[in-house]
C-alpha atoms as a PDB file:
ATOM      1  CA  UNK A   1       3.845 -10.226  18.846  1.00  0.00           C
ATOM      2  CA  UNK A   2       2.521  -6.733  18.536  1.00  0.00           C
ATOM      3  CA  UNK A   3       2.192  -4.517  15.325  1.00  0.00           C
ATOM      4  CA  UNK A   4       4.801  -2.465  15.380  1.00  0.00           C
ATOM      5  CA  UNK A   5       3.294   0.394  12.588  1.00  0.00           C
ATOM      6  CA  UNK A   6       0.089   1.664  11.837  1.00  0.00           C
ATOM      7  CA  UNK A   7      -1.710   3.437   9.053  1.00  0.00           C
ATOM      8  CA  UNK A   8      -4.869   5.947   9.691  1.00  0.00           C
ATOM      9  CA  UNK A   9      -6.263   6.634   6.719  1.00  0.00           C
ATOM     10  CA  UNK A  10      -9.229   8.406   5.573  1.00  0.00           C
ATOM     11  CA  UNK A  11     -11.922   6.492   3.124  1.00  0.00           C
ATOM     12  CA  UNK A  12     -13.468   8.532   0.552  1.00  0.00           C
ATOM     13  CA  UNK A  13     -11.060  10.237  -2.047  1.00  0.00           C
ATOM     14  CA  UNK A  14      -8.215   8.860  -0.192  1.00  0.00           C
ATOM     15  CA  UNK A  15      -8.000   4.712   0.417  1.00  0.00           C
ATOM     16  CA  UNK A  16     -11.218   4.525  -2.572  1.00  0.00           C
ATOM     17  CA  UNK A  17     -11.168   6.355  -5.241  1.00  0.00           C
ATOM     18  CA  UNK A  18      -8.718   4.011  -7.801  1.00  0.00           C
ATOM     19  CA  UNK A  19      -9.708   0.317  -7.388  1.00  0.00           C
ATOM     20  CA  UNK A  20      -6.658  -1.163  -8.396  1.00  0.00           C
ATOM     21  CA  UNK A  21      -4.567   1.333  -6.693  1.00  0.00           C
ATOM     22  CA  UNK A  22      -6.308   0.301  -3.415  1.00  0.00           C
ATOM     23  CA  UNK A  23      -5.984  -3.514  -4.184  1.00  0.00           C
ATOM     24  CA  UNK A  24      -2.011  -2.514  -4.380  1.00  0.00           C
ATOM     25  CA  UNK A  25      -1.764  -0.624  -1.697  1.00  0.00           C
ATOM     26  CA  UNK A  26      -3.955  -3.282   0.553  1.00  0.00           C
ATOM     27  CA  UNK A  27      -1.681  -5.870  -0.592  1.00  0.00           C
ATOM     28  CA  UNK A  28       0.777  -3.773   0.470  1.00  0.00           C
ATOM     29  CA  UNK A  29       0.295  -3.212   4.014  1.00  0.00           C
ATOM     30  CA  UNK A  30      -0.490  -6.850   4.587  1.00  0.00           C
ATOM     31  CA  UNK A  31       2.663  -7.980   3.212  1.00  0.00           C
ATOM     32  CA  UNK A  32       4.324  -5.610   5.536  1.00  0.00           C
ATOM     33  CA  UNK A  33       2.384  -6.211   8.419  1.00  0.00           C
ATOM     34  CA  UNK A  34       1.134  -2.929   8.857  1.00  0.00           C
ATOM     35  CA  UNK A  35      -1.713  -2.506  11.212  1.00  0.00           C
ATOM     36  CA  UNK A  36      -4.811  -0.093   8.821  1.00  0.00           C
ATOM     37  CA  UNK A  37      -7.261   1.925  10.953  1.00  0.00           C
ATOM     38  CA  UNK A  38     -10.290   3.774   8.553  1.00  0.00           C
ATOM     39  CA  UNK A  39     -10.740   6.718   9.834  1.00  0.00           C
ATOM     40  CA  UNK A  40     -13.944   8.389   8.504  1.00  0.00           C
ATOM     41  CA  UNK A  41     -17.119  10.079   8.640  1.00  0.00           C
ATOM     42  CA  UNK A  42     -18.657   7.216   7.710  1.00  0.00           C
ATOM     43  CA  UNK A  43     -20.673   4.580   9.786  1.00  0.00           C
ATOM     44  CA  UNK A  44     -19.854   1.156  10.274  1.00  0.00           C
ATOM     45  CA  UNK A  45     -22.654  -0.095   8.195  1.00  0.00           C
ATOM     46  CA  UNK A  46     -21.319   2.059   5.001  1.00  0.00           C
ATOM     47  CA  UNK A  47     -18.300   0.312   5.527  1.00  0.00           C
ATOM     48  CA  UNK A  48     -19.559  -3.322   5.560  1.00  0.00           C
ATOM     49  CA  UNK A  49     -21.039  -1.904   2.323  1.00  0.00           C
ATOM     50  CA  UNK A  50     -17.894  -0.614   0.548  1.00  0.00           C
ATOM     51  CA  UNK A  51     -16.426  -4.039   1.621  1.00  0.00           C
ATOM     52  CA  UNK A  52     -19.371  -6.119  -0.098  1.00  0.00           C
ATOM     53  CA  UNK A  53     -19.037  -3.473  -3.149  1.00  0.00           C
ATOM     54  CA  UNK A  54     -15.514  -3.377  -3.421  1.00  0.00           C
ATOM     55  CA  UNK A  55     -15.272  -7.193  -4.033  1.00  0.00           C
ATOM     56  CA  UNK A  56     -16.568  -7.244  -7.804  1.00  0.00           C
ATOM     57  CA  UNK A  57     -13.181  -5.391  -7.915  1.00  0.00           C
ATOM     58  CA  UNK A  58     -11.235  -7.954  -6.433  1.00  0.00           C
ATOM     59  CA  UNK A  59     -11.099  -6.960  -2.714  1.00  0.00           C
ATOM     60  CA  UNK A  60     -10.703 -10.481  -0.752  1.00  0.00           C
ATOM     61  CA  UNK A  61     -14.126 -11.420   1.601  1.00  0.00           C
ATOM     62  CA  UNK A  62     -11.795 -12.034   4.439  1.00  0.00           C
ATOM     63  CA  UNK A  63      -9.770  -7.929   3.836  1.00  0.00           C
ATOM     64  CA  UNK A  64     -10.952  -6.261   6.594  1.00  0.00           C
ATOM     65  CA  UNK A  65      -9.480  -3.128   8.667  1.00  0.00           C
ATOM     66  CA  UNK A  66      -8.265  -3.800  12.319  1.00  0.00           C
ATOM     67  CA  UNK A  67      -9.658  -0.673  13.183  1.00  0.00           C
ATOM     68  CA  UNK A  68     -12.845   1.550  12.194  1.00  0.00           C
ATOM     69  CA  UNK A  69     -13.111   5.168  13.425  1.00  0.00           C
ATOM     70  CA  UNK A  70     -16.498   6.366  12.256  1.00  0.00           C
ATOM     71  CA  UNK A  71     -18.242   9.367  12.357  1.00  0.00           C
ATOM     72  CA  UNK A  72     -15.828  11.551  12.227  1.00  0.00           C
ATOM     73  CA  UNK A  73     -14.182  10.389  15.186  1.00  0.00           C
ATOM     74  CA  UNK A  74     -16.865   9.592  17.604  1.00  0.00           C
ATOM     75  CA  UNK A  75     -17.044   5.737  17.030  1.00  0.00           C
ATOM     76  CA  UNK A  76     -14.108   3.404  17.370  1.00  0.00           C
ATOM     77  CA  UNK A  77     -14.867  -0.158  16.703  1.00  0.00           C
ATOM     78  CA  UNK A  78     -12.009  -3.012  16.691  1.00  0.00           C
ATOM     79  CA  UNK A  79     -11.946  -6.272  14.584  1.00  0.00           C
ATOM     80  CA  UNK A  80     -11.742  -9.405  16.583  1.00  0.00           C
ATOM     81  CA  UNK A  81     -12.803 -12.825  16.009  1.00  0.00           C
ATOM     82  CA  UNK A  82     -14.344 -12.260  12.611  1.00  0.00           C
ATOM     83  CA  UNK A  83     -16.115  -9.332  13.857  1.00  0.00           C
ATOM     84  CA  UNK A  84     -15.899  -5.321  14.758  1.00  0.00           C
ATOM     85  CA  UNK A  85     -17.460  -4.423  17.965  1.00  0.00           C
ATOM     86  CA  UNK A  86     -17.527  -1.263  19.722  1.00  0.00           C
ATOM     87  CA  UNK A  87     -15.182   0.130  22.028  1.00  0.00           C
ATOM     88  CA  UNK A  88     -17.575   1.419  24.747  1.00  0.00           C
ATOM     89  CA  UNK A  89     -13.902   2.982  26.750  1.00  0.00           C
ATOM     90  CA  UNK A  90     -14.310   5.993  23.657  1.00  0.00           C
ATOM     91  CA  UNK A  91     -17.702   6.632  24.598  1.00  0.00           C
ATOM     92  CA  UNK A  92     -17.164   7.539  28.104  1.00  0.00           C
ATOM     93  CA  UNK A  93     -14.164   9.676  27.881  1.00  0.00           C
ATOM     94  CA  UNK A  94     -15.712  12.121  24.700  1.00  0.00           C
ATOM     95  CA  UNK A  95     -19.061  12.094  26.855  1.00  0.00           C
ATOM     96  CA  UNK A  96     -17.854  14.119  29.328  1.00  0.00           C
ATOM     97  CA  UNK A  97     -18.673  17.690  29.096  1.00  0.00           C
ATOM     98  CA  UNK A  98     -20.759  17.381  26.040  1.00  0.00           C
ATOM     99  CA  UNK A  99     -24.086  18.490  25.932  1.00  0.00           C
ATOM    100  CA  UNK A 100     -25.566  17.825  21.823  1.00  0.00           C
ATOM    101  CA  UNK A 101     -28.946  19.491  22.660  1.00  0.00           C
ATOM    102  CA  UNK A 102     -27.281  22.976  23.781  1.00  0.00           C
ATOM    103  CA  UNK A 103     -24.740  22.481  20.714  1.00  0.00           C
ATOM    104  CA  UNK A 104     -28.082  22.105  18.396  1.00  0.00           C
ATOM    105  CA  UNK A 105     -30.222  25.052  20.186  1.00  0.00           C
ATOM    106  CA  UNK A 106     -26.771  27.193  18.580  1.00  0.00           C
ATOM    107  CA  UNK A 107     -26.852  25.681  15.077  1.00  0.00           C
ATOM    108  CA  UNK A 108     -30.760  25.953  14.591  1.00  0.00           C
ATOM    109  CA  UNK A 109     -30.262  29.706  14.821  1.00  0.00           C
ATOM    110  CA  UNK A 110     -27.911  29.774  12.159  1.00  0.00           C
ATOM    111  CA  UNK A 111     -29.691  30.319   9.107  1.00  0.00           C
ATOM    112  CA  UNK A 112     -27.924  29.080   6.049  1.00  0.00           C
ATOM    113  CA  UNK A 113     -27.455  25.568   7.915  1.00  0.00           C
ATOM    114  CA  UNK A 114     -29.442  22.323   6.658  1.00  0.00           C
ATOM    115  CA  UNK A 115     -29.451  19.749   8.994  1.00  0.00           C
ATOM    116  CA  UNK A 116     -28.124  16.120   7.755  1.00  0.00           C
ATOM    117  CA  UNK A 117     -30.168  12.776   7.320  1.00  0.00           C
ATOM    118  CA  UNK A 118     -30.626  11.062  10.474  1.00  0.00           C
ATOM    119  CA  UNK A 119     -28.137   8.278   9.552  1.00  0.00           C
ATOM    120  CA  UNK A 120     -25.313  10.776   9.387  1.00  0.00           C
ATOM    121  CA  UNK A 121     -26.276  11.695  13.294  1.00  0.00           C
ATOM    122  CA  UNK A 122     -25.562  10.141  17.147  1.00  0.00           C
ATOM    123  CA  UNK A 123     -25.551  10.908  20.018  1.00  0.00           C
ATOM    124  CA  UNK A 124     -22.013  12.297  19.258  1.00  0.00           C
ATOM    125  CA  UNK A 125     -22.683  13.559  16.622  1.00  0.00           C
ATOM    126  CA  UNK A 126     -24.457  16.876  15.272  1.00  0.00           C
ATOM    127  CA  UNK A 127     -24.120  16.683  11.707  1.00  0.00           C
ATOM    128  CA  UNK A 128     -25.333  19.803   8.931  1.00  0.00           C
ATOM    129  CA  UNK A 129     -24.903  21.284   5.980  1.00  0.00           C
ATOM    130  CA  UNK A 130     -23.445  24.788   5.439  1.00  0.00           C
ATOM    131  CA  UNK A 131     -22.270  26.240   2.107  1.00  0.00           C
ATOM    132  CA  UNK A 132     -23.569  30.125   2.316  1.00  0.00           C
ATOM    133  CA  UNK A 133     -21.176  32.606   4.136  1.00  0.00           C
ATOM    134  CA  UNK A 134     -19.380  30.210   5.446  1.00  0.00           C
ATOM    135  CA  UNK A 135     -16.844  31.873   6.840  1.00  0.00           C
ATOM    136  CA  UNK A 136     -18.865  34.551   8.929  1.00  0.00           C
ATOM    137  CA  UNK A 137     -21.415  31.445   9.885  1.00  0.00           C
ATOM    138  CA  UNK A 138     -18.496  29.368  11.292  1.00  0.00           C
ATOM    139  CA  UNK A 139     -17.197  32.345  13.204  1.00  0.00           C
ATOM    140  CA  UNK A 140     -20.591  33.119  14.204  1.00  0.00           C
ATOM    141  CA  UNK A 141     -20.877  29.524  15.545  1.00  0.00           C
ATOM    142  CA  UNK A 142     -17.368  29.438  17.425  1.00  0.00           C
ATOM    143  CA  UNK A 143     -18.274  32.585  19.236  1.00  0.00           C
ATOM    144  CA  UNK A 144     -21.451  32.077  20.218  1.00  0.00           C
ATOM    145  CA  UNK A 145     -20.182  28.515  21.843  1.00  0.00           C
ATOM    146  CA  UNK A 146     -17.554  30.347  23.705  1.00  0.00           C
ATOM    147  CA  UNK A 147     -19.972  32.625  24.913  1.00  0.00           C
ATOM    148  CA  UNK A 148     -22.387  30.340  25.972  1.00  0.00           C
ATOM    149  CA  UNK A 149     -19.429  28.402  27.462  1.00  0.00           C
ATOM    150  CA  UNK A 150     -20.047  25.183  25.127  1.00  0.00           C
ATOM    151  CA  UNK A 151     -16.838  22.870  24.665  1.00  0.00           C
ATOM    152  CA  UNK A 152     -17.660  21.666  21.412  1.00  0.00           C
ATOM    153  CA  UNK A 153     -15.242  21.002  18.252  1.00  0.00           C
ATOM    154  CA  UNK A 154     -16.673  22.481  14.822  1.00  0.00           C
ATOM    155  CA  UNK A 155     -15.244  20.464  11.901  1.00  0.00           C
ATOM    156  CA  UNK A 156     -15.859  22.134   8.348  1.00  0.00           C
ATOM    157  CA  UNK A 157     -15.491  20.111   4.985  1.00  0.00           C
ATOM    158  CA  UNK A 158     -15.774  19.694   1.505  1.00  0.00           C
ATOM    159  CA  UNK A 159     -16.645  22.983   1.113  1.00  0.00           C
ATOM    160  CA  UNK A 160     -20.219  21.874   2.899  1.00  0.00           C
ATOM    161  CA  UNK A 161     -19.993  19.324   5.663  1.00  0.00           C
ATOM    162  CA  UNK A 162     -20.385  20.682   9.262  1.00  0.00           C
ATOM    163  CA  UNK A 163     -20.177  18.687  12.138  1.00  0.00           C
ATOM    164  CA  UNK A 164     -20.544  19.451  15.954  1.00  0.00           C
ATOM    165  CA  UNK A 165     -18.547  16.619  17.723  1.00  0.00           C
ATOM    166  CA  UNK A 166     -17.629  16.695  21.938  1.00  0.00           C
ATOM    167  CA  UNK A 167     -14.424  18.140  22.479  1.00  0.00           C
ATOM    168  CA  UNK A 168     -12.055  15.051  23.179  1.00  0.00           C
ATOM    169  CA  UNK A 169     -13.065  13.524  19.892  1.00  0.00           C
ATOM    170  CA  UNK A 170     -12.723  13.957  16.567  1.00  0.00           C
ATOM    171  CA  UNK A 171     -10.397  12.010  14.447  1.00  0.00           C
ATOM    172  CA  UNK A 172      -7.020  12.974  15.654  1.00  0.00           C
ATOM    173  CA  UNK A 173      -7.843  11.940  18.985  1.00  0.00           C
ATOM    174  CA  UNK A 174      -9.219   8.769  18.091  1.00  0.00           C
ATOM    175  CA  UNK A 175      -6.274   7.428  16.007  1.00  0.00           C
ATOM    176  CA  UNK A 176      -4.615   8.095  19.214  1.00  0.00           C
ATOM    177  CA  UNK A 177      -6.686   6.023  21.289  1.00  0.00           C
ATOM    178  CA  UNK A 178      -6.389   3.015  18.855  1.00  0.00           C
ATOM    179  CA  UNK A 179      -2.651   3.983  18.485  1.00  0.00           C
ATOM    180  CA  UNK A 180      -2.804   2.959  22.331  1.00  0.00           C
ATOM    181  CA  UNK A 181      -4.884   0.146  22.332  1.00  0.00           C
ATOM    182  CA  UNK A 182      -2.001  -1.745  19.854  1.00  0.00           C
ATOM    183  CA  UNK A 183       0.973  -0.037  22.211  1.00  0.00           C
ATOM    184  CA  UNK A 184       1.822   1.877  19.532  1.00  0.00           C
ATOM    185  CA  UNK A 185       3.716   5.300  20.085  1.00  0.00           C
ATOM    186  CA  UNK A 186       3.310   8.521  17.725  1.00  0.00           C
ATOM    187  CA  UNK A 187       6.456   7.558  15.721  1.00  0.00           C
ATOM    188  CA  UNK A 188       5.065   4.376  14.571  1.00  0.00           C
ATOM    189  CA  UNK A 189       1.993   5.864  13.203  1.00  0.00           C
ATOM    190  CA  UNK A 190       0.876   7.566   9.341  1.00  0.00           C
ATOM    191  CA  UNK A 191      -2.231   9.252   8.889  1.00  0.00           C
ATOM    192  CA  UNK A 192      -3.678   9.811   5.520  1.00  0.00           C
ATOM    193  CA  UNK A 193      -6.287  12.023   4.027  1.00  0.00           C
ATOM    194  CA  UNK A 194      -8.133  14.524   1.368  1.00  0.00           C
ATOM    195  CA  UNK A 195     -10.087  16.640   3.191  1.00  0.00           C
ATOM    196  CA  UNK A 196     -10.639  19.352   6.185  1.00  0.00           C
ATOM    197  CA  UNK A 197     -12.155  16.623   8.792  1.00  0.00           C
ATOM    198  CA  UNK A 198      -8.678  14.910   7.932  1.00  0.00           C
ATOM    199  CA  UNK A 199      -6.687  18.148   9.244  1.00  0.00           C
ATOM    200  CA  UNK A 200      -7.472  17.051  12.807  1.00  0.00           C
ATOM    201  CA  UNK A 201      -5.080  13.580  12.619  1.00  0.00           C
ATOM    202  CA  UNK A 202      -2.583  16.074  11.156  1.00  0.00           C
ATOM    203  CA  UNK A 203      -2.055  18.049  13.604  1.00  0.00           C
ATOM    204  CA  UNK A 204       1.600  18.354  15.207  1.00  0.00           C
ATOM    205  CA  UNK A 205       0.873  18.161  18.621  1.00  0.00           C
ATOM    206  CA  UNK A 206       0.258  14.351  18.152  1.00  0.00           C
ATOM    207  CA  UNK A 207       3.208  13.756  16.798  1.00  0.00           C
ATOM    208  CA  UNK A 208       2.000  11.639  13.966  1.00  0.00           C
ATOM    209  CA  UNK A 209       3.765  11.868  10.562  1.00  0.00           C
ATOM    210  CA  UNK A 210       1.005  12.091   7.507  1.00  0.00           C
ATOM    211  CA  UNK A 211       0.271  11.965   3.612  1.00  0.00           C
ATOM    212  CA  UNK A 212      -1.976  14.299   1.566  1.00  0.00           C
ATOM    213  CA  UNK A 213      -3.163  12.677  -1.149  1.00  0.00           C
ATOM    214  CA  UNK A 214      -2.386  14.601  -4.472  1.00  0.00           C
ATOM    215  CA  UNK A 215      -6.391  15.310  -4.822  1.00  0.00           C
ATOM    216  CA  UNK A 216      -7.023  16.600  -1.894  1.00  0.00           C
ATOM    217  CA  UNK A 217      -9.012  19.584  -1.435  1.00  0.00           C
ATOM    218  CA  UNK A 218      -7.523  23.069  -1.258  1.00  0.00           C
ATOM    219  CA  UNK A 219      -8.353  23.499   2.880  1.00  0.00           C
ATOM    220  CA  UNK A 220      -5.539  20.393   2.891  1.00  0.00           C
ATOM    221  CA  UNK A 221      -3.091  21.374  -0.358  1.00  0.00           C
ATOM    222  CA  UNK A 222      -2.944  24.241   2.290  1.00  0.00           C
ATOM    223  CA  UNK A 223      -1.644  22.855   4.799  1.00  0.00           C
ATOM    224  CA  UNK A 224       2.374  22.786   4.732  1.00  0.00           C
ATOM    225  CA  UNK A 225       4.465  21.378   7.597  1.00  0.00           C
ATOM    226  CA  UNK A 226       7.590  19.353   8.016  1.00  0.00           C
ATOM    227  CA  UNK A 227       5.496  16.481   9.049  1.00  0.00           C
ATOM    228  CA  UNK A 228       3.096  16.049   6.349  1.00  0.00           C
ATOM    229  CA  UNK A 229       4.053  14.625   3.083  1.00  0.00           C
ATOM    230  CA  UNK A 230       2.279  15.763  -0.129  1.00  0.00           C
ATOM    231  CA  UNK A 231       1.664  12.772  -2.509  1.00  0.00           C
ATOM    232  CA  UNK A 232       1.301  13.403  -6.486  1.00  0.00           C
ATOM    233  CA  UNK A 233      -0.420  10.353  -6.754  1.00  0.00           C
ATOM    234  CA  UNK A 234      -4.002  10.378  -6.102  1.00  0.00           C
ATOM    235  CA  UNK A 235      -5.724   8.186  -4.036  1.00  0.00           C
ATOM    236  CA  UNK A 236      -4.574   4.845  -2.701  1.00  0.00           C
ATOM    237  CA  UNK A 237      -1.380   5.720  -5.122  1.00  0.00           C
ATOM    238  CA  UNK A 238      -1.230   8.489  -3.341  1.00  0.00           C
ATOM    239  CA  UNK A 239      -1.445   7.348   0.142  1.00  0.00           C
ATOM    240  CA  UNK A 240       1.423   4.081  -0.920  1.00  0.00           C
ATOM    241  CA  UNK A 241       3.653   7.077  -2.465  1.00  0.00           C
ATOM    242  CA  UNK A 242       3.427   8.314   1.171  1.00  0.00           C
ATOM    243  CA  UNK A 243       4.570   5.473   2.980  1.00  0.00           C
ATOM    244  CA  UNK A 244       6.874   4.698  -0.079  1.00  0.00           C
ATOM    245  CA  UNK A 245       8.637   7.829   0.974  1.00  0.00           C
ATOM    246  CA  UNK A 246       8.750   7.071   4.686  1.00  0.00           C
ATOM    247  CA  UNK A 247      10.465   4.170   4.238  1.00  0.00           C
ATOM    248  CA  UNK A 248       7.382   1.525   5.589  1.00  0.00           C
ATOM    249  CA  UNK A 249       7.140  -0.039   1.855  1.00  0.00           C
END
């Protein structure tokens, strides 16, 4: 039988940050059968990491998420049979009309941007630092896509984290397509998060219902609408306060 609920949560400084509050809250969702999808900027391999770390804190060998959406969106790998592999469907639909070279030609131009370590990049994925005028650089960045006719999403962060994704991906998007892969509808879904790349699972018009965790960043504290509920708790605590309050613990 199906899953009937899913959470989408976001790694660092939301589902990590308090060990034991994450060993709760992963105890948690398995006793209520609740389906967990990361949903991150991170790659896969930094998550078989934080796996491998996080059991000197008492995180089983066999815990693992059903789902992994990396990279801010632009990876979505399932577990199955002891293993995640990649979901090569996701590929092909945020492929079309992307073009990462005439994306980076834009961003090189822009002064105050650094660009990322290689790891953080993909084909998918343009990945930079920005911290200096940020607002006039991002504006800067959005027009001169629009001019050049570019479909591109621009995802700001942390206050420093700029990414260049295609336009049907991102994380919102994602958590939809792995909402559909498990037959899951909108209703039966909770997103979690901390930061401005978690904004784009919290958007209305995909009909999600979500938790702010009570550290998250300003860009998110921000953010006020019927359908997002902020947590006090930080964290994991947070993120279980969340679905306390929802009624799915």
């Amino acid at each position: 039988m199906p899953a009937k609920r899913m959470l989408a949560t976001d790694l660092d400084g939301t589902f990590i940050g308090d060990d034991q509050a994450m060993l709760r809250l992963w105890d948690a969702l398995q006793t209520h059968g609740i389906l967990v999808a990361f949903s991150t900027g991170r790659h896969l391999q930094s998550i078989q990491d934080f796996y491998t770390d996080k059991q000197q804190a008492g995180l089983s060998a066999s815990d693992r998420s059903d789902a992994c959406i990396c990279m801010v969106g632009t990876d979505v790998y399932f577990w199955d049979r002891g293993a995640y592999y990649l979901d090569p469907t996701w590929h092909k639909i945020i492929a079309e009309d992307w073009d990462k070279d005439a994306v980076e030609d834009i961003i090189r131009s822009i002064p105050e941007t650094r660009i990322q370590d290689e790891q953080w990049q993909s084909p998918f994925k343009s990945s930079h630092y920005l911290e200096e005028n940020v607002e006039e650089r991002l504006a800067e960045i959005h027009g001169r896509l629009e001019q050049a006719g570019i479909r591109a999403k621009v995802v700001y962060s942390a206050g420093k984290f700029l990414d260049l994704l295609p336009i049907r991906s991102g994380k919102g998007e994602a958590v939809r397509f792995v909402a559909r892969h498990y037959g899951l509808g909108p209703e039966n879904v909770i997103t979690s998060g901390d930061s401005g790349n978690d904004l784009d699972m919290m958007r209305p018009e995909l009909g999600f219902r979500s938790i702010a965790v009570g550290n998250a960043e300003e860009e998110l504290q921000g953010f006020r609408a019927p359908h997002v509920y902020h947590a006090h708790a930080f964290y994991a605590a947070g993120v279980q306060e969340g679905l306390e309050a929802y009624g799915w613990l």
